[in-house]
Protein backbone atom coordinates (compact mmCIF):
# COMPACT_ATOMS: atom_id res chain seq x y z
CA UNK A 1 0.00 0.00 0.00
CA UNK A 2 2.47 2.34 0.57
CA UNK A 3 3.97 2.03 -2.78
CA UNK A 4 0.99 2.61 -4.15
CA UNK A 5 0.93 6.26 -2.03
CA UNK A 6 4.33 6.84 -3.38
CA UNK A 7 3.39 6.13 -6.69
CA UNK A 8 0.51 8.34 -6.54
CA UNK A 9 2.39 11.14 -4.64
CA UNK A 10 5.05 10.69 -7.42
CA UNK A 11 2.06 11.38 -10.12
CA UNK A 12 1.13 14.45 -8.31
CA UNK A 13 4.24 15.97 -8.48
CA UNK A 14 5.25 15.23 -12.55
CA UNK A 15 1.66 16.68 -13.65
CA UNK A 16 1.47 20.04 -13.32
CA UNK A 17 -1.92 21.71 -11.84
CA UNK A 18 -3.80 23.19 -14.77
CA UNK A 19 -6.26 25.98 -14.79
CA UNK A 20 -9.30 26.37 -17.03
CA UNK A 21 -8.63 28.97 -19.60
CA UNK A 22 -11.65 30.79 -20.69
CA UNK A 23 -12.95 29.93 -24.45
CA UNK A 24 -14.48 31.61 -27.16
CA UNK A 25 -17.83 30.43 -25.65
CA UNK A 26 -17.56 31.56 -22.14
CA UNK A 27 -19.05 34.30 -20.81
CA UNK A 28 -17.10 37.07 -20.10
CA UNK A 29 -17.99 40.13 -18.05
CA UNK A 30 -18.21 43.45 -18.54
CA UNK A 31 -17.78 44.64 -14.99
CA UNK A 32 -15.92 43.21 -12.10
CA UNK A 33 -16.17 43.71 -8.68
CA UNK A 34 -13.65 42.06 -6.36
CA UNK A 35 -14.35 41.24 -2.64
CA UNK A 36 -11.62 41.18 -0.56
CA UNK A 37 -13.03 39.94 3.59
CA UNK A 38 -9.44 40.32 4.92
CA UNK A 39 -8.55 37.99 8.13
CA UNK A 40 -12.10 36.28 7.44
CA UNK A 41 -11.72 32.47 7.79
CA UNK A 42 -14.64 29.65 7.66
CA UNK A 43 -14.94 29.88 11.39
CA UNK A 44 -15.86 33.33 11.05
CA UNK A 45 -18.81 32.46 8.49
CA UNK A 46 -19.78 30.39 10.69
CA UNK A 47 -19.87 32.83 13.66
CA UNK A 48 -22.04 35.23 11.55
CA UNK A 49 -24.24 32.52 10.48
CA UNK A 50 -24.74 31.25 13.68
CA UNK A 51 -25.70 34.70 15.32
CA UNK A 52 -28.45 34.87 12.54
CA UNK A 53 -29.68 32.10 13.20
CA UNK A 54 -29.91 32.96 17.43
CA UNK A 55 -30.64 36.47 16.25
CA UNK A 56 -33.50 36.50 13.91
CA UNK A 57 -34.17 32.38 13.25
CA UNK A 58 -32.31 32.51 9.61
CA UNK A 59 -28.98 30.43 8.98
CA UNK A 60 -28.32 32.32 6.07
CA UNK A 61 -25.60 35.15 4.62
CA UNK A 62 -26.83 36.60 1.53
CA UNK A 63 -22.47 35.53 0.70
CA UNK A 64 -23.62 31.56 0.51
CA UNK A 65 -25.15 31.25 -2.49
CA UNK A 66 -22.28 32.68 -4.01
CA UNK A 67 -19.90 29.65 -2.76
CA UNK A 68 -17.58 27.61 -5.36
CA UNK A 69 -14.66 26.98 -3.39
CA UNK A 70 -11.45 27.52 -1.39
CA UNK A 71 -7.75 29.04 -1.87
CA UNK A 72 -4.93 28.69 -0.10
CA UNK A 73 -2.81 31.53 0.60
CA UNK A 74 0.88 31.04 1.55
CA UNK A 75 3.85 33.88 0.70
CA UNK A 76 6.83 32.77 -1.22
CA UNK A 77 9.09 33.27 2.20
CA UNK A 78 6.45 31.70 4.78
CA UNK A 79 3.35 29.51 5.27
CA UNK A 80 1.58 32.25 6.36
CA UNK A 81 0.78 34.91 4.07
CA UNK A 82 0.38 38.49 5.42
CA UNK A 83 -1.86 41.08 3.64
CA UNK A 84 0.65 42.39 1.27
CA UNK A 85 1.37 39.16 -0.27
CA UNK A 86 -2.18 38.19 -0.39
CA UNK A 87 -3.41 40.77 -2.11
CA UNK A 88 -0.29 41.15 -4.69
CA UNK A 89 -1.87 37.70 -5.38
CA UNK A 90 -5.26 38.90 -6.05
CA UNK A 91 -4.11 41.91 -7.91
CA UNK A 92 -0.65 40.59 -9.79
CA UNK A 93 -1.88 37.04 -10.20
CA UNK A 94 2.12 36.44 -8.59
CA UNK A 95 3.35 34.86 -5.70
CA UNK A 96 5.68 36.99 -3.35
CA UNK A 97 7.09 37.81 -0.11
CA UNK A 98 5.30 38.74 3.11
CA UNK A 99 5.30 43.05 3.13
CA UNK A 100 5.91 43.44 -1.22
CA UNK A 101 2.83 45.45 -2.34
CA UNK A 102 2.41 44.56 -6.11
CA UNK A 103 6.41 43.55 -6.80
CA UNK A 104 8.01 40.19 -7.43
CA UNK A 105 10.48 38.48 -5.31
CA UNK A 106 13.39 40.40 -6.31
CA UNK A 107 11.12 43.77 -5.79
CA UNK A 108 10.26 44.48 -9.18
CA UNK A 109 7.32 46.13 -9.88
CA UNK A 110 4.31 43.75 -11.62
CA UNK A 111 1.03 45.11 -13.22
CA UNK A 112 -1.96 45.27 -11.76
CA UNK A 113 -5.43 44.09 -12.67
CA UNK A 114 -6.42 47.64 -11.66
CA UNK A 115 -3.80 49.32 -13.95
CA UNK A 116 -4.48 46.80 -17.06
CA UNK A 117 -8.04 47.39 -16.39
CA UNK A 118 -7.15 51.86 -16.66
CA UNK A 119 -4.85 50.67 -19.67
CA UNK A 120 -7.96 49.42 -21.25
CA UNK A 121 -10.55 52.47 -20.70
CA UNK A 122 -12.29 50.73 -17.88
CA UNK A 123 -13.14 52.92 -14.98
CA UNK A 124 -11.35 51.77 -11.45
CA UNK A 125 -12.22 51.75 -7.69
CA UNK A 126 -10.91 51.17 -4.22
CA UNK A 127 -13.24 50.89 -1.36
CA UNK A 128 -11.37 49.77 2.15
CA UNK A 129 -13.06 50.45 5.85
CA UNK A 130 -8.97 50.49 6.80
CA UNK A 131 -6.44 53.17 5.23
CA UNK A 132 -6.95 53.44 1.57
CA UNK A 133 -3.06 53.36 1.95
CA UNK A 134 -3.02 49.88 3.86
CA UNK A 135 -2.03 47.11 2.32
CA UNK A 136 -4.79 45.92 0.12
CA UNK A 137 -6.21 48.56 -1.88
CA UNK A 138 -2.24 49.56 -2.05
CA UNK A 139 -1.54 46.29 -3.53
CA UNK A 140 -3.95 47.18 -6.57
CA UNK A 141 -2.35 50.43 -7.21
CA UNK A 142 1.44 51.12 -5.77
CA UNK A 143 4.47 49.02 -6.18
CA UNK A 144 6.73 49.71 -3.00
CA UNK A 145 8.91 47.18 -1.59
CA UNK A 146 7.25 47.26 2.06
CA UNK A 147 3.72 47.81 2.74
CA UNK A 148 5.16 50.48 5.20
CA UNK A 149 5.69 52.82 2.78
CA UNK A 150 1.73 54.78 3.62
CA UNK A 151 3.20 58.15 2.05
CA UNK A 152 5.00 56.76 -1.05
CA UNK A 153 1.64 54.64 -1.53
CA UNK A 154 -1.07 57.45 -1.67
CA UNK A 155 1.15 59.35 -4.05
CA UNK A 156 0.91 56.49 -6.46
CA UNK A 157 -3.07 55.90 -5.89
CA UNK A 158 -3.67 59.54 -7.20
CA UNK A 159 -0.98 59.10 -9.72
CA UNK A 160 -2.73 56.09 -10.79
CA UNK A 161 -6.39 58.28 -11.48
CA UNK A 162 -7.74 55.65 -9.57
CA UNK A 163 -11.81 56.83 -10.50
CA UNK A 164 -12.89 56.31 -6.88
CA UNK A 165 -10.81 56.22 -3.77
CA UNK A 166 -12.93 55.72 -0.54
CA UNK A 167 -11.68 54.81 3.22
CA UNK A 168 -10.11 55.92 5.92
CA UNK A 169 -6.23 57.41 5.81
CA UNK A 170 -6.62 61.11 5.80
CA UNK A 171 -3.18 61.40 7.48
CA UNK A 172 -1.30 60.45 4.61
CA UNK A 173 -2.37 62.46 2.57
CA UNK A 174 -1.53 65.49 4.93
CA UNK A 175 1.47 66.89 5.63
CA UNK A 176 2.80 67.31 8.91
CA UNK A 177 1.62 71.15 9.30
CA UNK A 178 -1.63 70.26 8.44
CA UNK A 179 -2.23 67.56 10.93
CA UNK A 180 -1.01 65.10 9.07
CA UNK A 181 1.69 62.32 8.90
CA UNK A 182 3.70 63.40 5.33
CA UNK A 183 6.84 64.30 5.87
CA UNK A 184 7.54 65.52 2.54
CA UNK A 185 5.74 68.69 2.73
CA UNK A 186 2.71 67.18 0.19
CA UNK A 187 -0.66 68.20 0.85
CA UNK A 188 -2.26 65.62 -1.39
CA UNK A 189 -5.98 66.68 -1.23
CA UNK A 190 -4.66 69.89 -2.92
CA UNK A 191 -3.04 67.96 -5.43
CA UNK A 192 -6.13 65.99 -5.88
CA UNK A 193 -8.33 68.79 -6.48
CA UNK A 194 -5.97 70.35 -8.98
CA UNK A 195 -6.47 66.87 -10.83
CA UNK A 196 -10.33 67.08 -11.01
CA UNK A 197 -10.87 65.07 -7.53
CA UNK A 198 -13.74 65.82 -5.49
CA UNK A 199 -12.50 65.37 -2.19
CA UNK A 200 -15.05 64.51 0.52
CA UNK A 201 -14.09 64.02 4.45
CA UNK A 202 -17.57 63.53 5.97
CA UNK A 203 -21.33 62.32 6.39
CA UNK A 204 -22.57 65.15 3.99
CA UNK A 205 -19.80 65.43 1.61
CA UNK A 206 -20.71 61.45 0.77
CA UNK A 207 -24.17 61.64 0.24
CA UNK A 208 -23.28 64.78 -1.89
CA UNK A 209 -21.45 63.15 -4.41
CA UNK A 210 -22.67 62.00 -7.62
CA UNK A 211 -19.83 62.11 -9.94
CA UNK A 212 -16.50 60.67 -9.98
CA UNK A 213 -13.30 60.82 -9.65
CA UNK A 214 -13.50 61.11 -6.53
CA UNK A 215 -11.36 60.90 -2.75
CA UNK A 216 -13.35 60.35 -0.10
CA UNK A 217 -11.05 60.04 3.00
CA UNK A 218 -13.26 59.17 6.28
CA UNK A 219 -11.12 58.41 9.48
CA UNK A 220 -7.46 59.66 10.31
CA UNK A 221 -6.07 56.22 10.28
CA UNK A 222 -8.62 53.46 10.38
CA UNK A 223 -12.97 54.19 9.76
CA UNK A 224 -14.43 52.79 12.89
CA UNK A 225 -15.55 49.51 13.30
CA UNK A 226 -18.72 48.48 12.48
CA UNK A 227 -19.86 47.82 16.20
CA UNK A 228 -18.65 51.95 17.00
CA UNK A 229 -19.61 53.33 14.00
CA UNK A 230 -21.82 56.39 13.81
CA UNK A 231 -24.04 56.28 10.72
CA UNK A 232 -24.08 60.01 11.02
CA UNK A 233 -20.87 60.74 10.61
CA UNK A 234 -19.21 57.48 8.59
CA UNK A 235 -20.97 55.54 5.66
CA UNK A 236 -20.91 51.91 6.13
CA UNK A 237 -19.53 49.06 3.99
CA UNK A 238 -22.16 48.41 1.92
CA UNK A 239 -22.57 52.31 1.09
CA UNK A 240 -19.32 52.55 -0.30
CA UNK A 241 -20.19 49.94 -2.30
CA UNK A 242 -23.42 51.02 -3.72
CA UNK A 243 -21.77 54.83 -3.94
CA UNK A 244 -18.69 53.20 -5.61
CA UNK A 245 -20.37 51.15 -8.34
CA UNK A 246 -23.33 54.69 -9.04
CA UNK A 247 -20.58 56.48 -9.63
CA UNK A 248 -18.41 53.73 -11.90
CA UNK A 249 -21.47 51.59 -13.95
CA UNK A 250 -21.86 54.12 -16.75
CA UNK A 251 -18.16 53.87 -18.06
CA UNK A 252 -18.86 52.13 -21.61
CA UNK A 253 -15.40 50.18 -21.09
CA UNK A 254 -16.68 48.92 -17.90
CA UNK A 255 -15.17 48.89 -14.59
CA UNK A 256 -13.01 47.38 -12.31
CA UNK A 257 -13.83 47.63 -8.32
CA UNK A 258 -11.92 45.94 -4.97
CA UNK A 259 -13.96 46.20 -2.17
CA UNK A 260 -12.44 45.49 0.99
CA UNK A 261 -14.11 44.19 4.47
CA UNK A 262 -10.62 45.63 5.97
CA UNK A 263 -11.27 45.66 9.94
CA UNK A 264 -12.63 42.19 9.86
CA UNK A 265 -8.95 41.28 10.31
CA UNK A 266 -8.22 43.85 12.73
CA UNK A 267 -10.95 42.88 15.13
CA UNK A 268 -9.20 38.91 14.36
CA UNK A 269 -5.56 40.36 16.13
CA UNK A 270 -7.31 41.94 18.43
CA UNK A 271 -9.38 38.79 19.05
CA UNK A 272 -12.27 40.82 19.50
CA UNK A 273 -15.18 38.64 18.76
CA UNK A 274 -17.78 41.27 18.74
CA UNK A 275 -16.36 43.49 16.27
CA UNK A 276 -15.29 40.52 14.31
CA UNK A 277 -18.94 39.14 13.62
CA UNK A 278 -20.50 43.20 13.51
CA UNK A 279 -17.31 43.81 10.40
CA UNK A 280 -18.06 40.18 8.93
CA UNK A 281 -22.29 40.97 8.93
CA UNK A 282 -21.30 44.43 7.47
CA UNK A 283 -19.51 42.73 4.88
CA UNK A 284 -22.22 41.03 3.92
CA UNK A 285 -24.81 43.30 3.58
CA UNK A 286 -22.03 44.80 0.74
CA UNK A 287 -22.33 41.02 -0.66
CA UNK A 288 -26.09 41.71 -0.77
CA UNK A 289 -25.75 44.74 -2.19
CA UNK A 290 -22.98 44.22 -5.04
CA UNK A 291 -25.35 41.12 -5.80
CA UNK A 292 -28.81 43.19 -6.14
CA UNK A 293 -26.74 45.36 -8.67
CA UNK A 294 -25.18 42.38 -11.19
CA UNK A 295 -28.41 40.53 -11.35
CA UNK A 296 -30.07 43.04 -12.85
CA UNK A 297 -27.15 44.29 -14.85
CA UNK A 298 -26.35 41.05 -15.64
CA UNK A 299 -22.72 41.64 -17.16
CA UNK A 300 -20.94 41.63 -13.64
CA UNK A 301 -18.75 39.25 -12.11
CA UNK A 302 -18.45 39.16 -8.71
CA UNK A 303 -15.93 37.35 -6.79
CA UNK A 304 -14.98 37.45 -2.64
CA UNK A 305 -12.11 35.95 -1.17
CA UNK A 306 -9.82 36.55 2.27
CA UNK A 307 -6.17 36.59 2.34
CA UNK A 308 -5.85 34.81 5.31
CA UNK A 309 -7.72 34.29 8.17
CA UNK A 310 -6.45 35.55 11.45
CA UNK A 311 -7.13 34.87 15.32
CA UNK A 312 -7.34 31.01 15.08
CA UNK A 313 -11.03 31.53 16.06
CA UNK A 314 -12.70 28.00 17.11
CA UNK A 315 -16.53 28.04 18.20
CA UNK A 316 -16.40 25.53 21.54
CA UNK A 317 -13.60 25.24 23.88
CA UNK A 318 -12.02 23.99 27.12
CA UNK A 319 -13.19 25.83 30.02
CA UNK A 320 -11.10 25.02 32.83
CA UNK A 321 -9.53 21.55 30.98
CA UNK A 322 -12.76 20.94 30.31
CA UNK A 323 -14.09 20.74 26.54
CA UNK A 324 -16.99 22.29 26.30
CA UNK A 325 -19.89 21.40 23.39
CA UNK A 326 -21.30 24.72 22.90
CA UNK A 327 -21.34 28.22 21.99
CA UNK A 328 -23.29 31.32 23.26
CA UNK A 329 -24.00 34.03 20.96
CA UNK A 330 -26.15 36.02 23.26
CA UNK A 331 -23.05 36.64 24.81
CA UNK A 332 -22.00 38.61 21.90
CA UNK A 333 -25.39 39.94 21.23
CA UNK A 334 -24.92 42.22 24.52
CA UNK A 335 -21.56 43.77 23.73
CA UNK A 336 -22.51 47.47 22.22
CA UNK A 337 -18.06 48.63 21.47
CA UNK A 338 -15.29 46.80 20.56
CA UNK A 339 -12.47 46.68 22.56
CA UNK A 340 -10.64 49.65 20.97
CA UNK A 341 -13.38 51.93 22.06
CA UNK A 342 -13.51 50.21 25.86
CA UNK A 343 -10.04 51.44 25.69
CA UNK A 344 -10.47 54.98 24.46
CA UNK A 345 -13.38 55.44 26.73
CA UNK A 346 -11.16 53.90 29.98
CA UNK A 347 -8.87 56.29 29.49
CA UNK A 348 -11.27 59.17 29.17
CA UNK A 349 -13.08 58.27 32.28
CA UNK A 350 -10.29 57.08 34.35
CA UNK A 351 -12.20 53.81 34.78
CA UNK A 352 -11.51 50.42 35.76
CA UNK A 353 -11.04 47.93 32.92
CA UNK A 354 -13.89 45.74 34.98
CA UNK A 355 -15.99 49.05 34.79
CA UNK A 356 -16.05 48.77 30.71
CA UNK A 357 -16.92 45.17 30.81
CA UNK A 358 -19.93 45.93 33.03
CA UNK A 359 -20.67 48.65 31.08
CA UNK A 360 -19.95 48.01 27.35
CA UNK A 361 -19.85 43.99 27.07
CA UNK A 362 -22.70 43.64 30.61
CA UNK A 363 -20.32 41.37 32.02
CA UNK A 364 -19.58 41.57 35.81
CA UNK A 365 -15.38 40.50 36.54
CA UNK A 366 -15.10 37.73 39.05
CA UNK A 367 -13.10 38.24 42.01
CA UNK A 368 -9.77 36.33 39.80
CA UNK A 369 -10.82 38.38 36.81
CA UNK A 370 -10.59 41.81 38.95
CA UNK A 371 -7.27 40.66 40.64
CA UNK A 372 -5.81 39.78 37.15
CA UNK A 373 -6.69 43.19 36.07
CA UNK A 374 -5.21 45.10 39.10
CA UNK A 375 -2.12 43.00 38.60
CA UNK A 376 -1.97 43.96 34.72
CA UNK A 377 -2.24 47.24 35.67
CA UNK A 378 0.34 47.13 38.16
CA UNK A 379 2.63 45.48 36.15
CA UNK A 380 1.94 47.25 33.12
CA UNK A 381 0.79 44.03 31.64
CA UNK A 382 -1.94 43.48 28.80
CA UNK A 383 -5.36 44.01 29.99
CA UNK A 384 -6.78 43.47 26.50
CA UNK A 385 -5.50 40.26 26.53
CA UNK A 386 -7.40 39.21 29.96
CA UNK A 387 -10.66 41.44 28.25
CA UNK A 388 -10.85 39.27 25.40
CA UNK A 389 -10.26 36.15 27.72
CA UNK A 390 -13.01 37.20 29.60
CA UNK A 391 -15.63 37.24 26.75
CA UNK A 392 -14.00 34.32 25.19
CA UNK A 393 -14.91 32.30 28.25
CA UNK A 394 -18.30 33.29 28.85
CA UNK A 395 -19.58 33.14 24.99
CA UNK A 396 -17.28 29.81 24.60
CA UNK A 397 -14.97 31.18 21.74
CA UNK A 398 -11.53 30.24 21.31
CA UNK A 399 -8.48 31.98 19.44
CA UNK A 400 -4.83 30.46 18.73
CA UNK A 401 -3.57 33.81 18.24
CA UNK A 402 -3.11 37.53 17.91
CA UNK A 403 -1.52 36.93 14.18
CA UNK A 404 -2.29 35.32 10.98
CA UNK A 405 -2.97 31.39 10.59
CA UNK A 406 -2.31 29.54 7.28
CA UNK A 407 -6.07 27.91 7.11
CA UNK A 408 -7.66 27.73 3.64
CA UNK A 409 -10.26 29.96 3.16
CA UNK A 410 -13.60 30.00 1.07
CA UNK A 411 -13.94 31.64 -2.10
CA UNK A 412 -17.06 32.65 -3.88
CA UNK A 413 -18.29 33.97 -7.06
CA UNK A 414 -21.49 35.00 -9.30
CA UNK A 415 -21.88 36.30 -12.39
CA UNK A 416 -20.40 35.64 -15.75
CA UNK A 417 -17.15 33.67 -15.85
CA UNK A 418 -18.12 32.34 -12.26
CA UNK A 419 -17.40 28.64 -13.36
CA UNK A 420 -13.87 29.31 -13.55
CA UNK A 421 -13.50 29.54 -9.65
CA UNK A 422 -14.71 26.13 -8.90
CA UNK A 423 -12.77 24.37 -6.80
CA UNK A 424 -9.82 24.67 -5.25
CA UNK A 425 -7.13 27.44 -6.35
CA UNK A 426 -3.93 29.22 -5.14
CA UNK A 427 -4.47 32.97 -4.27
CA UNK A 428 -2.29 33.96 -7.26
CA UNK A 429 -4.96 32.04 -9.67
CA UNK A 430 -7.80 34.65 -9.07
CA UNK A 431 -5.91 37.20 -10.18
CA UNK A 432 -4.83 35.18 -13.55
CA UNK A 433 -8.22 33.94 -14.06
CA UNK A 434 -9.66 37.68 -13.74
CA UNK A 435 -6.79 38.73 -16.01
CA UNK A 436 -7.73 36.30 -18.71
CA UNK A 437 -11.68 36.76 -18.30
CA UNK A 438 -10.96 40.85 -18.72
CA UNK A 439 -8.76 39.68 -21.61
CA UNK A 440 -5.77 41.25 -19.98
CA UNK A 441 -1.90 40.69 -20.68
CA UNK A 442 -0.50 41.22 -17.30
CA UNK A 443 2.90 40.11 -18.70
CA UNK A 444 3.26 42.30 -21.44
CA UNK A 445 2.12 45.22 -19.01
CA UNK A 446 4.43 44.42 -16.41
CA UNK A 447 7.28 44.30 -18.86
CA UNK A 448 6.40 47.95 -19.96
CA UNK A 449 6.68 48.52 -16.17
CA UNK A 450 9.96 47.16 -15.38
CA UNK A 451 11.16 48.71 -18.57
CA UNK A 452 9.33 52.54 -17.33
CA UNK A 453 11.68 51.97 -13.92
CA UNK A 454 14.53 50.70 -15.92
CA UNK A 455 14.60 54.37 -17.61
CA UNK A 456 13.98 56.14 -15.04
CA UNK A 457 17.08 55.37 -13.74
């Protein structure tokens, strides 16, 4: 028997893995929009689903119809991809190393589906709930060598006339004297008006616009998550989305739009489980929304992924060495902030960390949990650490970690061309597969890009 393993282990490895190229005959779209859930693994469907189904009796996101398969998602330097990578792999259809944003290995710079899709008339967006300047939507329209590189990145997302441009990461755009975080001296909101960009920072200036291009720049760093978010003052998810593809559907070329569900993953590190499902049912409800629009224009592809997942979330757990068969949602159901606001608000009030459990999450510290705290505090220890503990206990969640995790993670799709992401794929294969459904030459456009920075210097 175990020659016949070998043998078929040995099979594996001469054949290589083939992808489906798309024929005269399939169906290609017209418009694509591409989801990006970032840190969202199947445990966190799950989570969502779950609270649905305690919530209002339903067991269902309006995202599972749309499911054809999985990825998987290492970097070319580790098992566990970071954002960078993963979405280079989604926009580049490349493999590459944890922190490159759109370059290869050796840190050249390779095309975009984004850029071929501007080189080809289409119009573009990028909608992210983190920094437009973080390191997805970067990945679709900057080539630095380290996602670190916020200043250099929001340069090259104006330079790229990137159609629509909404998030949060006002401070990069800013220079120092204005409040900002540039140290070059650039005020680019100037520089995007003097372009034609209607630049928006609020509520108002949102529901104002009806014509793009335009930069619509919502928090200083991060928007809020969806758990702290006031409606009056930041649009949600799913508004971007429908304001994003209003603003793009009339292009006769098309478009091209990446939506990102970007604090999903944050809430994940900060295993947070309450922002986590609120930013994973926001996302949705942007699912719902995208959808609504592509069956009735009927020429749209749309396509969600993650990059990762993060937090190592498990529903059920050992309490006290003991497993435990269960999982209480109504647990999360009475949390009204995340964690990051608990925090804010602690040190506003000059409150106990038990006094924002009892007050935010309705949870009274036992005697061990209060001690715990007072130590942490003492010690200058972690008391998010023991917060998240606490909830993690009581609702009977469990996370591995405050990082990223190399689990596979679903993909989904609808729309024309949707057959071609049955399965399972590599992250790097959705953005080939978009690239040859958009009839795009990423090589030849990457080779006019390498040759551009070979002049230039």
């Amino acid at each position: 028997m175990k020659h016949v393993v070998a043998f078929v282990l040995l099979v594996g490895l001469l054949v290589p893995a083939t992808r489906a190229q798309p024929t005269g005959d399939t169906a290609r779209p017209h418009n694509v929009i591409l989801f990006v859930s970032d840190g969202c693994g199947p445990a966190s469907f799950t989570l969502a689903r779950d609270f649905l189904r305690y919530k209002h009796g339903t067991e269902h996101l309006a995202i599972d119809d749309l499911l054809v398969g999985s990825i998987h998602t290492y970097a070319t330097d580790n098992r566990v991809t970071d954002s960078a990578a993963g979405a280079t792999a989604f926009a580049c259809g490349v493999k590459t190393y944890n922190g490159a944003i759109a370059v290869d290995t050796t840190k050249a710079p390779v095309a975009t589906l984004l850029e071929a899709a501007e080189a080809q008339g289409m119009a573009t967006g990028l909608v992210a709930t983190s920094r437009i300047t973080h390191a997805t939507p970067a990945s679709f329209a900057a080539h630095v060598p380290s996602r670190s590189m916020e200043a250099e990145i929001a340069a090259q997302e104006l330079a790229h006339g990137v159609e629509v441009l909404l998030g949060g990461g006002l401070g990069y755009f800013l220079p120092l004297d204005a409040g900002g975080w540039r140290e070059d001296g650039r005020n680019l909101l100037t520089e995007a008006e003097k372009a034609g960009y209607q630049v928006v920072q609020d509520r108002a200036g949102f529901d104002a616009t009806t014509q793009a291009p335009v930069l619509g720049l919502f928090a200083n760093s991060h928007m809020d998550y969806e758990i702290d978010r006031d409606p009056a003052e930041q649009p949600s998810l799913a508004e971007m989305t429908v304001k994003a593809i209003d603003l793009l559907k009339d292009d006769p070329d098309g478009f091209f739009l990446m939506v990102e569900g970007s604090r999903i993953d944050h809430a994940g590190h900060a295993n947070d489980a309450a922002a986590h499902l609120h930013d994973i049912l926001a996302f949705d409800e942007a699912i719902a929304a995208a959808r609504a629009f592509a069956e009735t224009d009927d020429q749209t592809l749309i396509v969600s992924t993650s990059d990762h997942e993060t937090g190592g979330l498990s529903l059920g757990r050992n309490i006290d060495g003991q497993s435990v068969y269960a999982w209480k949602p109504e647990v999360l159901d009475r949390i009204d902030a995340s964690f990051e606001r608990m925090g804010q608000l602690n040190q506003e009030q000059d409150a106990t960390a038990c006094d924002m459990l009892e007050q935010y999450a309705h949870i009274e510290c036992t005697e061990a949990e209060a001690a715990a705290f007072a130590r942490a505090k003492e010690e200058e220890g972690d008391p998010n650490a023991l917060a998240t503990e606490a909830v993690a206990r009581r609702a009977i969640l469990g996370w591995t970690t405050n990082g990223h995790t190399a689990v596979d993670v679903n993909l989904y799709a609808f729309g024309p061309g949707q057959e071609h992401f049955r399965g399972h794929h590599d992250n790097s294969d959705i953005g080939q597969i978009l690239a040859d459904l958009l009839g795009f030459d990423l090589d030849a456009l990457t080779a006019e890009l390498q040759q551009e920075m070979t002049g230039s210097q």
